[in-house]
Protein backbone atom coordinates (compact mmCIF):
# COMPACT_ATOMS: atom_id res chain seq x y z
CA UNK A 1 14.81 -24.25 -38.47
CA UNK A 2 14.18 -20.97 -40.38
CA UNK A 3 10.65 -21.62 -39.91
CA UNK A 4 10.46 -22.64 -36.57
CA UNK A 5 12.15 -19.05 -35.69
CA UNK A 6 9.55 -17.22 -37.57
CA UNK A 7 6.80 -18.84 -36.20
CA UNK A 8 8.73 -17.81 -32.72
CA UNK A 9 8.85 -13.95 -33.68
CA UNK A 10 5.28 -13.07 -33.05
CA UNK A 11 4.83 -14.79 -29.80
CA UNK A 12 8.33 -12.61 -28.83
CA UNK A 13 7.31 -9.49 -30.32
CA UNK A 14 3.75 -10.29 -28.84
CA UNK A 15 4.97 -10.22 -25.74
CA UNK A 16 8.30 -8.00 -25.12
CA UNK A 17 5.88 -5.06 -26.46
CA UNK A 18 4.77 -4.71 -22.76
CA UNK A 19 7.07 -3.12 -20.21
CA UNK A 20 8.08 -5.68 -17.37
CA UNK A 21 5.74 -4.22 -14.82
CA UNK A 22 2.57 -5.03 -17.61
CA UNK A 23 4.28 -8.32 -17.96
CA UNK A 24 4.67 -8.75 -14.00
CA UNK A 25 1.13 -7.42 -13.84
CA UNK A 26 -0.25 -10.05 -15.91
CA UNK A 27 1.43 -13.21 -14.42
CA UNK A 28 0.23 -11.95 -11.28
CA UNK A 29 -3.29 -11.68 -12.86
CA UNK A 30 -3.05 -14.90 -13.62
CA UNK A 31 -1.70 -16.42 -10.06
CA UNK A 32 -5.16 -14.25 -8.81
CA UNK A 33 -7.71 -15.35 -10.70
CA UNK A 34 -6.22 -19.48 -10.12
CA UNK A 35 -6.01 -19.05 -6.78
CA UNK A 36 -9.39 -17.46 -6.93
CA UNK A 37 -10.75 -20.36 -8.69
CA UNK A 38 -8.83 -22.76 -6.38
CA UNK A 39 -10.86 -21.60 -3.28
CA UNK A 40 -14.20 -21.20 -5.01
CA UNK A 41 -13.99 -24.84 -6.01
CA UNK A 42 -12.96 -25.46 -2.44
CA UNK A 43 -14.91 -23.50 -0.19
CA UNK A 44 -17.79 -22.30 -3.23
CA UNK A 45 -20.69 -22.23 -0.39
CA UNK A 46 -18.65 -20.12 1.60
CA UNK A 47 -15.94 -18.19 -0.11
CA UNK A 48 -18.18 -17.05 -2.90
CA UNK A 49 -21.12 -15.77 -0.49
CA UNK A 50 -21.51 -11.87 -0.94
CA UNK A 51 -20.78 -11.30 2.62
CA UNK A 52 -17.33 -12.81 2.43
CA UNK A 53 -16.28 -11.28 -0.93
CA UNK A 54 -17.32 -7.88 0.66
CA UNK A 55 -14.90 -8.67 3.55
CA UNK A 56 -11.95 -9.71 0.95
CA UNK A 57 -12.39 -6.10 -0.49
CA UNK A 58 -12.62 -4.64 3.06
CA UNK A 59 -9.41 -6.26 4.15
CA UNK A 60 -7.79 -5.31 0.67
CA UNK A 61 -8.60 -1.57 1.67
CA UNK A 62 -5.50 -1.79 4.51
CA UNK A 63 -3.68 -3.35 2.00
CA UNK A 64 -3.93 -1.21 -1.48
CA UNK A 65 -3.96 2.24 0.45
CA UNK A 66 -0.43 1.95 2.30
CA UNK A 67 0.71 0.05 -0.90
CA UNK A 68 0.08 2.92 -3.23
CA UNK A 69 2.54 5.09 -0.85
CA UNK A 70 4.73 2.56 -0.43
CA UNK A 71 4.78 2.27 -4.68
CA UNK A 72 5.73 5.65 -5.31
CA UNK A 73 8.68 4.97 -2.61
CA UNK A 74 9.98 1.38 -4.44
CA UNK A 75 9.78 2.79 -7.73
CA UNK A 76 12.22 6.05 -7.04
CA UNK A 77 14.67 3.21 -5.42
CA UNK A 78 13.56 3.54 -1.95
CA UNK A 79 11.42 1.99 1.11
CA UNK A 80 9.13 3.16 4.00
CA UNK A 81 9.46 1.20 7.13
CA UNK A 82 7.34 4.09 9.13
CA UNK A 83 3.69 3.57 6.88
CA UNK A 84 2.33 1.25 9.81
CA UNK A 85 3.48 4.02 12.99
CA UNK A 86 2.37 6.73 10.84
CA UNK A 87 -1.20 5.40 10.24
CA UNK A 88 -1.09 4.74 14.04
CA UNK A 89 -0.43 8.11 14.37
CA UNK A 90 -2.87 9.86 12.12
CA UNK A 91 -5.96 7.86 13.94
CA UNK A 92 -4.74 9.33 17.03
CA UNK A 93 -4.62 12.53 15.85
CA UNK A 94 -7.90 12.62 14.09
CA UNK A 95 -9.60 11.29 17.22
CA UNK A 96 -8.14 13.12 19.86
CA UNK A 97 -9.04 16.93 17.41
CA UNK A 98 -12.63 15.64 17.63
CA UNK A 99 -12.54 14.59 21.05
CA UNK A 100 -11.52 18.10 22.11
CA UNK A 101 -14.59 19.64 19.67
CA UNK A 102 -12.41 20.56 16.64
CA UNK A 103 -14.44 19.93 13.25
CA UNK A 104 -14.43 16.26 11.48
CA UNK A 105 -13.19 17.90 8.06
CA UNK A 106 -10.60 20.50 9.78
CA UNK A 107 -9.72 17.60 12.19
CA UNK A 108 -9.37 15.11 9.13
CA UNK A 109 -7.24 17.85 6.88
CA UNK A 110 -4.84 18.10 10.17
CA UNK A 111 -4.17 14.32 9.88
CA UNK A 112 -3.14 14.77 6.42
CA UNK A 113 -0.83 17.27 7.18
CA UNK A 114 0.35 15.56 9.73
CA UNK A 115 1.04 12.58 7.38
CA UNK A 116 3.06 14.75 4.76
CA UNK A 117 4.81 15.95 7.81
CA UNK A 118 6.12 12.70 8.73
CA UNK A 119 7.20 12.30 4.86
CA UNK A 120 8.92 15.49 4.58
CA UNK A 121 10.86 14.01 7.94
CA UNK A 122 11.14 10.83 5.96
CA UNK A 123 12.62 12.45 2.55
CA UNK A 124 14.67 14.89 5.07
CA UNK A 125 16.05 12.28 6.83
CA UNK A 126 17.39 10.30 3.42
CA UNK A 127 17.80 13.12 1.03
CA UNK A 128 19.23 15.90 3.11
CA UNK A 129 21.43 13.79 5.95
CA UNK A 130 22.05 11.08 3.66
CA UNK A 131 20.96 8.21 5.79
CA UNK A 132 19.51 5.45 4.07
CA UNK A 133 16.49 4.44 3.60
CA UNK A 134 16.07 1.53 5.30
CA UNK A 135 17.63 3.01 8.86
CA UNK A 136 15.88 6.38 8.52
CA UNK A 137 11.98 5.13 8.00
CA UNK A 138 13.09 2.63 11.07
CA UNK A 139 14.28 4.84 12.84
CA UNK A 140 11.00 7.58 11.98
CA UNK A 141 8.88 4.22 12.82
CA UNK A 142 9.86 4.57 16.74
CA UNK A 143 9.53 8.20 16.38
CA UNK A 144 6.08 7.91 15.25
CA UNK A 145 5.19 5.13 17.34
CA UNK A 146 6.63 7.02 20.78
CA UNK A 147 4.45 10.08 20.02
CA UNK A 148 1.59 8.07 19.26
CA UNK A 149 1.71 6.38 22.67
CA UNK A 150 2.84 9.41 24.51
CA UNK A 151 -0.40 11.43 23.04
CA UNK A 152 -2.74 8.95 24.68
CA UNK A 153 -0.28 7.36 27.15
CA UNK A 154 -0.61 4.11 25.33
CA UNK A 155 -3.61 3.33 26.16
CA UNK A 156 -6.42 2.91 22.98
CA UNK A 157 -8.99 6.07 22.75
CA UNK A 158 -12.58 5.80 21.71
CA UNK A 159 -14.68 7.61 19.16
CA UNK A 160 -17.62 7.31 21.31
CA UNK A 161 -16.15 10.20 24.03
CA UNK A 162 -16.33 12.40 21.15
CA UNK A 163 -18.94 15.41 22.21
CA UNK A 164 -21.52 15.48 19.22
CA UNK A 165 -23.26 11.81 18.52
CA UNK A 166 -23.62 13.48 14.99
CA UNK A 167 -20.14 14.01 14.26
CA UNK A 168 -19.26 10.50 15.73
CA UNK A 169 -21.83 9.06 13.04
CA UNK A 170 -20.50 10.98 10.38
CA UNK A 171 -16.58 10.39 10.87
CA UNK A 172 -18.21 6.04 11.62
CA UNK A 173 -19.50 6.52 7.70
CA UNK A 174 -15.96 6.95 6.44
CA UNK A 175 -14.60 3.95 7.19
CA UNK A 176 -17.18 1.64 8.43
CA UNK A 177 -20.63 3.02 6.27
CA UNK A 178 -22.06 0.53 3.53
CA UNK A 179 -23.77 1.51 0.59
CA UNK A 180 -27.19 -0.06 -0.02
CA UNK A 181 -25.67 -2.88 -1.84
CA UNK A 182 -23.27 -3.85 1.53
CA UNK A 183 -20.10 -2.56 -0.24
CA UNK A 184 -17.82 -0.64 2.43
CA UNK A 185 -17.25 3.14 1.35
CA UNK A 186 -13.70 2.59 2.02
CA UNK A 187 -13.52 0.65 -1.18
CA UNK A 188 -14.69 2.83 -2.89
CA UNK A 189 -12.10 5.78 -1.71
CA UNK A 190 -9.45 3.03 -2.18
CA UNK A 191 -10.21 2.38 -5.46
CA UNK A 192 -10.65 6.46 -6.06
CA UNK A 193 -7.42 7.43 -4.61
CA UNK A 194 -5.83 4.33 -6.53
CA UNK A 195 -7.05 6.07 -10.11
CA UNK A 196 -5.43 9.55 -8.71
CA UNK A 197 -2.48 7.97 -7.74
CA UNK A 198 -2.04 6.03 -10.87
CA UNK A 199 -1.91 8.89 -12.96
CA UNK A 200 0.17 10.99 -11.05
CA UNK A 201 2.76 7.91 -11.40
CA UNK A 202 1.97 6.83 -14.78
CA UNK A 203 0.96 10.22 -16.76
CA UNK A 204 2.56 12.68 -15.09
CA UNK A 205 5.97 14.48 -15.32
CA UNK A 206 6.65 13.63 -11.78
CA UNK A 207 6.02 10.61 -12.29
CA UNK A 208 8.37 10.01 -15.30
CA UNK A 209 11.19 11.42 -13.11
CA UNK A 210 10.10 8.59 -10.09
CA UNK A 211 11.27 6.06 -12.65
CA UNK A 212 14.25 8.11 -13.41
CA UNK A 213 15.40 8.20 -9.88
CA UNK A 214 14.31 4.94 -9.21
CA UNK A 215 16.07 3.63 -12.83
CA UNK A 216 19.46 5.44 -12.28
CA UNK A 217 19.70 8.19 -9.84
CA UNK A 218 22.74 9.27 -11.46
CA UNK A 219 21.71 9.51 -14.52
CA UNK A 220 18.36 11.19 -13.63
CA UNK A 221 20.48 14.24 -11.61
CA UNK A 222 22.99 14.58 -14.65
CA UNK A 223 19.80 14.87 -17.00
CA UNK A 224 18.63 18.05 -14.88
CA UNK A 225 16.09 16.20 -12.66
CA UNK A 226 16.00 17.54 -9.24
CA UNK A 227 16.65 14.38 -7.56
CA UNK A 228 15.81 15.87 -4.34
CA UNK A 229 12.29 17.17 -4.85
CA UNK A 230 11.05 13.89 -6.46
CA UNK A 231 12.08 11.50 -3.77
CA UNK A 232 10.82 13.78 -1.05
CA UNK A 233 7.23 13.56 -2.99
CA UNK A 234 7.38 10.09 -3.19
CA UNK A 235 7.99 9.87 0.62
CA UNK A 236 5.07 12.55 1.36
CA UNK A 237 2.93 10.48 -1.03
CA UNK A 238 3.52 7.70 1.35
CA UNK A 239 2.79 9.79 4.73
CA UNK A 240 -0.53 10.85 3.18
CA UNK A 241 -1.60 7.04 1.78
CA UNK A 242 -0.81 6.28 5.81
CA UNK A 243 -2.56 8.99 7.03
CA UNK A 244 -5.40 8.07 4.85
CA UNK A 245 -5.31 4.55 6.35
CA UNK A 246 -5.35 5.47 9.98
CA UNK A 247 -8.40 7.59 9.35
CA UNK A 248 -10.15 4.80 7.43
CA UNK A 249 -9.34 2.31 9.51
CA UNK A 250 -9.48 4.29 13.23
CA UNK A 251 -13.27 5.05 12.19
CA UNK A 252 -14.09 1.67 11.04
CA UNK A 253 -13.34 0.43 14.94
CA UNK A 254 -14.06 3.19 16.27
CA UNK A 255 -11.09 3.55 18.45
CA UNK A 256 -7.51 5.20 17.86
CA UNK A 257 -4.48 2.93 19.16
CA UNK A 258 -1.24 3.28 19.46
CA UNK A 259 0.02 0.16 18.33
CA UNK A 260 -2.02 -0.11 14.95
CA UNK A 261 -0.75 -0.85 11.74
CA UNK A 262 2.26 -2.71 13.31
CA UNK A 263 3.53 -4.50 9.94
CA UNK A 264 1.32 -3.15 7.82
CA UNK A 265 4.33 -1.41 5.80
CA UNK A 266 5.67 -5.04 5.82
CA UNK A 267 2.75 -6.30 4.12
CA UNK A 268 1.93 -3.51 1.78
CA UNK A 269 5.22 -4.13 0.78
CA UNK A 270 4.68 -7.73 0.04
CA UNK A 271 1.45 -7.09 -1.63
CA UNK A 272 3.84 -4.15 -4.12
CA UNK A 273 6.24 -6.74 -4.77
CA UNK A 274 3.66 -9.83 -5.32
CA UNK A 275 2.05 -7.68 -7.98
CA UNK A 276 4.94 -6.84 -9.80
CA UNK A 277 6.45 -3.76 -8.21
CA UNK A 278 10.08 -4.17 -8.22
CA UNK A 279 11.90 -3.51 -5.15
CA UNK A 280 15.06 -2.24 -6.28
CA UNK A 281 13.62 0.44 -8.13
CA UNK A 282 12.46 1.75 -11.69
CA UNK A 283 9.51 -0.50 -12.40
CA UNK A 284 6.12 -1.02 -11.36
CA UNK A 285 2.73 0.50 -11.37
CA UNK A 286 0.19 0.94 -8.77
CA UNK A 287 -2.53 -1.85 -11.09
CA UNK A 288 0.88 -3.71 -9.85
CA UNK A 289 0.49 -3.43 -6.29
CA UNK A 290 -3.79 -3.56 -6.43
CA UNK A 291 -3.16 -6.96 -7.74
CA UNK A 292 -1.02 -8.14 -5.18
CA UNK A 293 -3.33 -6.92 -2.59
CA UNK A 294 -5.75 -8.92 -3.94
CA UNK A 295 -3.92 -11.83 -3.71
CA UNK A 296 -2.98 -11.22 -0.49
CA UNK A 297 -6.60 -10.75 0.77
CA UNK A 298 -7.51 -13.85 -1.17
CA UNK A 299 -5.06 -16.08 -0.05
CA UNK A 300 -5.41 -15.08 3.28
CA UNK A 301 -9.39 -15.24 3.30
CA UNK A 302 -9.41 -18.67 1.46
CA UNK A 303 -6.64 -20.11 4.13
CA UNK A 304 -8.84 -18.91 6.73
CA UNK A 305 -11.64 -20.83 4.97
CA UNK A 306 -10.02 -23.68 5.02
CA UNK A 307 -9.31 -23.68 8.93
CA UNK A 308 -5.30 -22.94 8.46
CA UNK A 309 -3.78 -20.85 11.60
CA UNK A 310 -2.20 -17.49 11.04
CA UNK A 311 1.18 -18.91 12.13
CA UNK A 312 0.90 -21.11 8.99
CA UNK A 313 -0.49 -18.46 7.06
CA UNK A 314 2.85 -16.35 7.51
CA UNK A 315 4.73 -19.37 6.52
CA UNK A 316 3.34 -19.65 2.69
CA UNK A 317 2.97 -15.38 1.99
CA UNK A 318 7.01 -15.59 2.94
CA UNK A 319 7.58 -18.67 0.99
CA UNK A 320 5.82 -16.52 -1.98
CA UNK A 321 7.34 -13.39 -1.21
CA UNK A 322 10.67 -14.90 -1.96
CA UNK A 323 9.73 -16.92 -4.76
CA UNK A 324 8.51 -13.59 -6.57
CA UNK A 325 11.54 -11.90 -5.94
CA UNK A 326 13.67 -14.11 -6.84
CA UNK A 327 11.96 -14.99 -10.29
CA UNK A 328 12.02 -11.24 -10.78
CA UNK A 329 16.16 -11.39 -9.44
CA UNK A 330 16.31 -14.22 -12.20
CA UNK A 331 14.57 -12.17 -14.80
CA UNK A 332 16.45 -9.19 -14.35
CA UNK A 333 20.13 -11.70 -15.01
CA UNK A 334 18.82 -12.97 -18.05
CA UNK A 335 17.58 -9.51 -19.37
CA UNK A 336 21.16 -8.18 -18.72
């Protein structure tokens, strides 16, 4: 017996030496690259084509840029319901500054602001009134989607009434240009912003006092940390990721309308928590929520494949959603 526990301790020690959100990281590394493997095997002449694996990392763009908001939100211990409105509401505002002659880089700077407008409102609305999270980003989400359709009375406005055919090529580039090679420039400003963001979170002293708040908000005010200030940033962090979005994706179609991103929080969310993020708070990383995008845009390129209807397709992410949740719910018992 004394044996058979020492050969145990290195395989423990082995793996405990990671945090939980490495740990998360790597199962969900693992689900990836099967379920990667599954669909090549299934669909190799189509799923592994260059043209479709280019789309997988164009649909993961949605996906990993809300989610890297929506990461700095879980991990302080709260949630953004009004990502998907806000990113509505950026494109609109974008498109209608350059409709009316304003600059693409001034017009594109006055999104942003916008966006860490509508998370100040956000962190406002929780930190300063006290209303949770969950209400006040739902709440902010009508807000945001009522002004969107009241700027353009809800009807869908086009990049091409734009005045200068040079400007409406350049702002096209952002979100829908290709480098030589096919791959979207969106990915790469995805996977750009996703470095930034991930040491902000992971090396930074802001960041170590997200996972304070997010660990024990108690414990992180009596230890001097000004509570306050760091969950406001996360929530701005989140308005600019969305705002970022609704640029992307408004010049990729080349129209601004009022009802995008509806449940795109929802699924950034999913694609957090898939990859390890957890949602009540303290843990996760945004290689956590990448990876879960991944496997979102793989599962729901290789189902596609495969001829299964969205309806279904909602049907297994849920099923996995709560499977993932409640290993981690399980995990978290045992650990305790």
């Amino acid at each position: 017996m004394k044996q058979s526990a020492q050969t145990m301790e290195p395989k423990e020690s082995f793996i405990y030496k990671f945090s939980p959100a490495t740990r998360k990281a790597m199962f969900s590394g693992i689900i990836l690259v099967l379920m990667f493997t599954a669909f090549a095997i299934l669909k190799s002449n189509l799923f592994l084509s260059s043209g479709n694996l280019i789309n997988i990392a164009q649909q993961v763009v949605t996906y990993s840029i809300i989610g890297y908001g929506l990461t700095f939100c879980l991990v302080c211990g709260g949630t953004d319901l009004s990502a998907g409105a806000s990113m509505a509401l950026s494109g609109i505002i974008v498109t209608t500054l350059l409709i009316h002659g304003v600059p693409l880089t001034v017009s594109i700077i006055i999104a942003l602001i916008f966006g860490i407008g509508m998370g100040i409102l956000n962190g406002f609305s929780i930190e300063v009134l006290g209303v949770v999270p969950f209400i006040a980003t739902l709440g902010t989400q009508w807000v945001f989607r009522g002004l969107a359709n009241v700027l353009v009375d809800g009807k869908p406005i086009y990049t091409n009434t734009i005045p200068s055919q040079d400007v409406q090529q350049a702002f096209y580039v952002l979100g829908g240009g290709r480098m030589p090679g096919g791959l979207p420039y969106s990915v790469l400003i995805a996977a750009g912003y996703g470095i930034i963001l991930y040491f902000v979170l992971s090396k930074t002293r802001i960041g170590r006092q997200i996972y304070a708040c997010g660990s024990n908000l108690e414990a992180a005010k009596l230890s001097g940390i000004n509570a306050v200030g760091t969950r406001m940033f996360a929530y701005c962090v989140s308005g600019f990721s969305a705002a970022i979005c609704g640029i992307l994706v408004t010049s990729r179609i080349s129209s601004a309308q009022p009802m995008a991103g509806q449940g795109y929080e929802l699924e950034a969310i999913a694609a957090a928590v898939l990859g390890g993020v957890n949602n009540n708070g303290g843990e996760g990383t945004i290689i956590n929520t990448i990876i879960g995008a991944l496997m979102m845009g793989v599962l729901r390129n290789g189902l596609n494949l495969m001829g299964v209807s969205s309806f279904w397709q909602q049907i297994v992410i849920g099923i996995i959603l709560v499977a993932a949740c409640a290993m981690d719910v399980r995990r978290q018992k045992k650990n305790k």
